[in-house]
C-alpha atoms as a PDB file:
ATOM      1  CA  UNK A   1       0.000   0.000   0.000  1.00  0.00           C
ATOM      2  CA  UNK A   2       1.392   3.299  -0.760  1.00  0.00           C
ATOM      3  CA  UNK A   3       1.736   5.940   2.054  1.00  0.00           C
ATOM      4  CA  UNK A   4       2.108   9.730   1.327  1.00  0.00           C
ATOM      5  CA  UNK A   5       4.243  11.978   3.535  1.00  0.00           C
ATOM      6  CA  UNK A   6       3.925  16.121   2.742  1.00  0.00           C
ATOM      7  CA  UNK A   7       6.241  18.780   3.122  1.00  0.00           C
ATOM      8  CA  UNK A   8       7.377  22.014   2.494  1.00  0.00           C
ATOM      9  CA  UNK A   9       4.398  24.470   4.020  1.00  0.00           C
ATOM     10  CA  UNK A  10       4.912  27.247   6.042  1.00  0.00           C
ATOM     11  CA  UNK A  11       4.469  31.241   6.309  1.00  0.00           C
ATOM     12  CA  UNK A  12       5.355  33.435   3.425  1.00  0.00           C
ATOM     13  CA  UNK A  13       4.311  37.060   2.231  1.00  0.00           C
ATOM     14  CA  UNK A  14       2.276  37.589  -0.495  1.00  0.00           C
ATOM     15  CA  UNK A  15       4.270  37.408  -3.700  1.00  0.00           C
ATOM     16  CA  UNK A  16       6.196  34.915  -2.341  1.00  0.00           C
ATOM     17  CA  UNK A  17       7.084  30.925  -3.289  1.00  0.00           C
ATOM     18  CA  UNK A  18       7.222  27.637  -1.987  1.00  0.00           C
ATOM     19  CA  UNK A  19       7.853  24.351  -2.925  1.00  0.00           C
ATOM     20  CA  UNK A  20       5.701  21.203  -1.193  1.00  0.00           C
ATOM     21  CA  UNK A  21       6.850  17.834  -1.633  1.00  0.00           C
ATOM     22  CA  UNK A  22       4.408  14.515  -1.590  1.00  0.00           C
ATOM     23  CA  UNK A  23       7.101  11.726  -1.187  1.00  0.00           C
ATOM     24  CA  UNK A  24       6.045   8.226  -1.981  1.00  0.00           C
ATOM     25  CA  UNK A  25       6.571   4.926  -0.344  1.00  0.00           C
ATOM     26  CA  UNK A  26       5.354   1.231  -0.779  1.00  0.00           C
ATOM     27  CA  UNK A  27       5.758   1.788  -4.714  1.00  0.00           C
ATOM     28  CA  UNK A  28       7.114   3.751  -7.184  1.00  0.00           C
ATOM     29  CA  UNK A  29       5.174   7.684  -7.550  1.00  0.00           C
ATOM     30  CA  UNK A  30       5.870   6.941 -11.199  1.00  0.00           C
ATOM     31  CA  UNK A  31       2.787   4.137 -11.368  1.00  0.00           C
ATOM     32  CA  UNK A  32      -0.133   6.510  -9.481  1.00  0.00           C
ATOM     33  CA  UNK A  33      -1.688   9.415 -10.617  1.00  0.00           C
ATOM     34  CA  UNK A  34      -1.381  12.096  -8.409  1.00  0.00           C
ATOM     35  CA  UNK A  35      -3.645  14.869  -6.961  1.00  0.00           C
ATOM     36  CA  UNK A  36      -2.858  18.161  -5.264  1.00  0.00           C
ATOM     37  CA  UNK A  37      -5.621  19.499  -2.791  1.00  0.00           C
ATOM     38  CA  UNK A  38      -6.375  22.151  -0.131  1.00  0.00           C
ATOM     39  CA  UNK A  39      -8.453  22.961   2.224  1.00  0.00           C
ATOM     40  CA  UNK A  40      -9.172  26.645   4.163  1.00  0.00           C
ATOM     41  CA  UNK A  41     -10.697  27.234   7.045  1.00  0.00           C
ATOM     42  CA  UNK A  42     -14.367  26.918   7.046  1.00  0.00           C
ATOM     43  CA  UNK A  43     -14.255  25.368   3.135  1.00  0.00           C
ATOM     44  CA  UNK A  44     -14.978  22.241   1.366  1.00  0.00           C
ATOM     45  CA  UNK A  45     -11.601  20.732  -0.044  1.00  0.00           C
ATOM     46  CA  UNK A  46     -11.147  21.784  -3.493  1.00  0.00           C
ATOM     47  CA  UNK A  47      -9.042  20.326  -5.945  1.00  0.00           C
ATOM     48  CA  UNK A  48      -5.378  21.913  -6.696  1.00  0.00           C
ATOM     49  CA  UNK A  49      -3.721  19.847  -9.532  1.00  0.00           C
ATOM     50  CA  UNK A  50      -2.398  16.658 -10.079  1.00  0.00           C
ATOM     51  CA  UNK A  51       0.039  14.756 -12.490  1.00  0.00           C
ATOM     52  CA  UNK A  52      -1.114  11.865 -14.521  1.00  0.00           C
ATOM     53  CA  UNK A  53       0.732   8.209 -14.307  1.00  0.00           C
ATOM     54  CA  UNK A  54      -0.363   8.068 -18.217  1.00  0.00           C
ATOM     55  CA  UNK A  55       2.752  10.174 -19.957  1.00  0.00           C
ATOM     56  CA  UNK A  56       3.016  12.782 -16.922  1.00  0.00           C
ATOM     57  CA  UNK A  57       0.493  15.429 -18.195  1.00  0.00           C
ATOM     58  CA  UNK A  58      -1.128  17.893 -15.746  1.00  0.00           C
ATOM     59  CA  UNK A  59      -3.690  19.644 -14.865  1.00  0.00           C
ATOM     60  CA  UNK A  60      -4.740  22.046 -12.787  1.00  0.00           C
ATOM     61  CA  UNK A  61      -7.017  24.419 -11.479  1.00  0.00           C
ATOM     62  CA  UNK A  62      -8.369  27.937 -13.444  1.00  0.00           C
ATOM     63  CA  UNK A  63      -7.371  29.475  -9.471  1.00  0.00           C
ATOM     64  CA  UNK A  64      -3.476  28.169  -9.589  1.00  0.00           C
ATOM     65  CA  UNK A  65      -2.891  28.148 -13.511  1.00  0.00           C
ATOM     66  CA  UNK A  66      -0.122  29.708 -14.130  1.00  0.00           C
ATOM     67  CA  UNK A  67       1.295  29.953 -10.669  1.00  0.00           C
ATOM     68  CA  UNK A  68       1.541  26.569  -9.623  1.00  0.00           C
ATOM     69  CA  UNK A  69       3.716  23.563 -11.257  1.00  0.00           C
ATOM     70  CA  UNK A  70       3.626  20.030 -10.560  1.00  0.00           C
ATOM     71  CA  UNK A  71       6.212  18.067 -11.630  1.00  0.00           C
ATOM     72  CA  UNK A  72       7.166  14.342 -10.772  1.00  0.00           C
ATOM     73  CA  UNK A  73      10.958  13.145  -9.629  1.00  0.00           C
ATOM     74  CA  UNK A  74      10.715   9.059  -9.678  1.00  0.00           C
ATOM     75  CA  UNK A  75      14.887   9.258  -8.438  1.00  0.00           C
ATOM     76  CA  UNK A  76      13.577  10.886  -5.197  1.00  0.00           C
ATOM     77  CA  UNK A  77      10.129   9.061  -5.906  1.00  0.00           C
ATOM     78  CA  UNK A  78       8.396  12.320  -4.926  1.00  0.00           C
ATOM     79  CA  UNK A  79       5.547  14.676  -6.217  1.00  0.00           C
ATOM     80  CA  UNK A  80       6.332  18.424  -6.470  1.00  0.00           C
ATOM     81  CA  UNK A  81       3.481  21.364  -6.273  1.00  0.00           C
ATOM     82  CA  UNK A  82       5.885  24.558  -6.882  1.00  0.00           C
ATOM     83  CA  UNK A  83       3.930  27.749  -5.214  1.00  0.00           C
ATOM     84  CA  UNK A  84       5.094  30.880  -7.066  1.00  0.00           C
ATOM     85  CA  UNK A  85       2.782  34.525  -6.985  1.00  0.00           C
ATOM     86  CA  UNK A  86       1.265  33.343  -3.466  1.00  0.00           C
ATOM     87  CA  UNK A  87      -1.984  35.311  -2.512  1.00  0.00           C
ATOM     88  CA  UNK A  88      -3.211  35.160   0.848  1.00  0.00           C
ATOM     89  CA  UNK A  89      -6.073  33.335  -0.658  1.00  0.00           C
ATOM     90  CA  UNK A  90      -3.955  30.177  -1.209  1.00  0.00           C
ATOM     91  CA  UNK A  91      -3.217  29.692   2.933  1.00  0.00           C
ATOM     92  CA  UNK A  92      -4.962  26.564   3.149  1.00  0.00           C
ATOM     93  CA  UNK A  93      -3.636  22.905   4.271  1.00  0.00           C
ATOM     94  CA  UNK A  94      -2.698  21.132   1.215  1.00  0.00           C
ATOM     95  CA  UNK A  95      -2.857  17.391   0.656  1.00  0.00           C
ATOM     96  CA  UNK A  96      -1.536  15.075  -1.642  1.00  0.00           C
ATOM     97  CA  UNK A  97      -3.211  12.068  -2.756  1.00  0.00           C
ATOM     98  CA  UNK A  98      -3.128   9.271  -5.509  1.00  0.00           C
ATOM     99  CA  UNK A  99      -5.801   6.979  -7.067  1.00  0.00           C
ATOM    100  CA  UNK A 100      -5.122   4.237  -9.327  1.00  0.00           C
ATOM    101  CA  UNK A 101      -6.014   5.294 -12.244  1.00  0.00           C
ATOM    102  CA  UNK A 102      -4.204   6.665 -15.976  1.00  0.00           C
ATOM    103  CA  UNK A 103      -5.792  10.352 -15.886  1.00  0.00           C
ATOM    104  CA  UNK A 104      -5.745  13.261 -13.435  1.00  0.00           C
ATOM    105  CA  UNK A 105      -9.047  13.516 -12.411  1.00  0.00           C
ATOM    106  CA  UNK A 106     -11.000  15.801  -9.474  1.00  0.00           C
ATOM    107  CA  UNK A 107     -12.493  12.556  -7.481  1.00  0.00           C
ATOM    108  CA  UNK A 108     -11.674   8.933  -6.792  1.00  0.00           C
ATOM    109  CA  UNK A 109      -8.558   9.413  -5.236  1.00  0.00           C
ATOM    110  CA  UNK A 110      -7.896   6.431  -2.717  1.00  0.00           C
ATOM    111  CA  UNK A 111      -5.109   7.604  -0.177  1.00  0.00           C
ATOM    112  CA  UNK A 112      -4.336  10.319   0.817  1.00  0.00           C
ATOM    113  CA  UNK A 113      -0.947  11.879   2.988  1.00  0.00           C
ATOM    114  CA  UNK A 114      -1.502  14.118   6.473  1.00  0.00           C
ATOM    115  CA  UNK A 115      -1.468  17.723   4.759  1.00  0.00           C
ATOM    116  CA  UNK A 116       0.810  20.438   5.581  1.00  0.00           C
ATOM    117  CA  UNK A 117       0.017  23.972   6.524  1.00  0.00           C
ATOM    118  CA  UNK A 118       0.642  26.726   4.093  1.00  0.00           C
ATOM    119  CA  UNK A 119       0.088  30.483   5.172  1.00  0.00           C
ATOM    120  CA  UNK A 120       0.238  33.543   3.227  1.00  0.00           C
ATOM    121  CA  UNK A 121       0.173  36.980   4.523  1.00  0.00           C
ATOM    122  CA  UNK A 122      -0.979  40.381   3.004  1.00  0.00           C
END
């Protein structure tokens, strides 16, 4: 069974970056698809991104695109979400997650890793 550990959150100003990591183990990252998610206080969990098993392709939300990157390192067997143009609207806890399937998709994902914390100030 694959387990997900996340990394990376914190506190940054608005404007700023950070990189999260969603490292794999039990199998290789390479043969999951793999979701990004968060959650704010007081909000449903809403879908991020994620990085399809099929090829690699990604997806990812109309609220990240073009500020967030997801990108895959099977050496390190580990799941990237790189945070760039933070707005204090992205402080959330984000999660990483993986369901056995070829496509990114927004549901069906089957395990899912502890979340870390990410705060952005104005």
């Amino acid at each position: 069974q694959v387990q997900l550990v996340e990394s990376g959150g914190g506190l940054v100003q608005a404007g700023g970056s950070l990189r999260l990591s969603c490292a794999a183990s039990g199998r290789f990252i390479s043969t999951v698809t793999v979701g990004w998610f968060r959650q704010a206080p007081g909000k449903e969990r809403e879908f991020v991104g994620g990085i399809a098993r099929n090829g690699g392709a990604t997806y990812y939300a109309q609220s990240v695109k073009g500020r967030f990157t997801i990108s895959r390192d099977s050496a390190r067997n580990t799941v990237y979400l790189q945070m760039d143009s933070l707005k204090p609207e992205d402080t959330a806890v984000y999660y990483c997650a993986v369901r056995f399937g070829d496509v990114v998709d927004t549901v069906d994902y089957n395990v899912w890793g502890q979340g870390t914390h990410v705060t952005v100030s104005s």
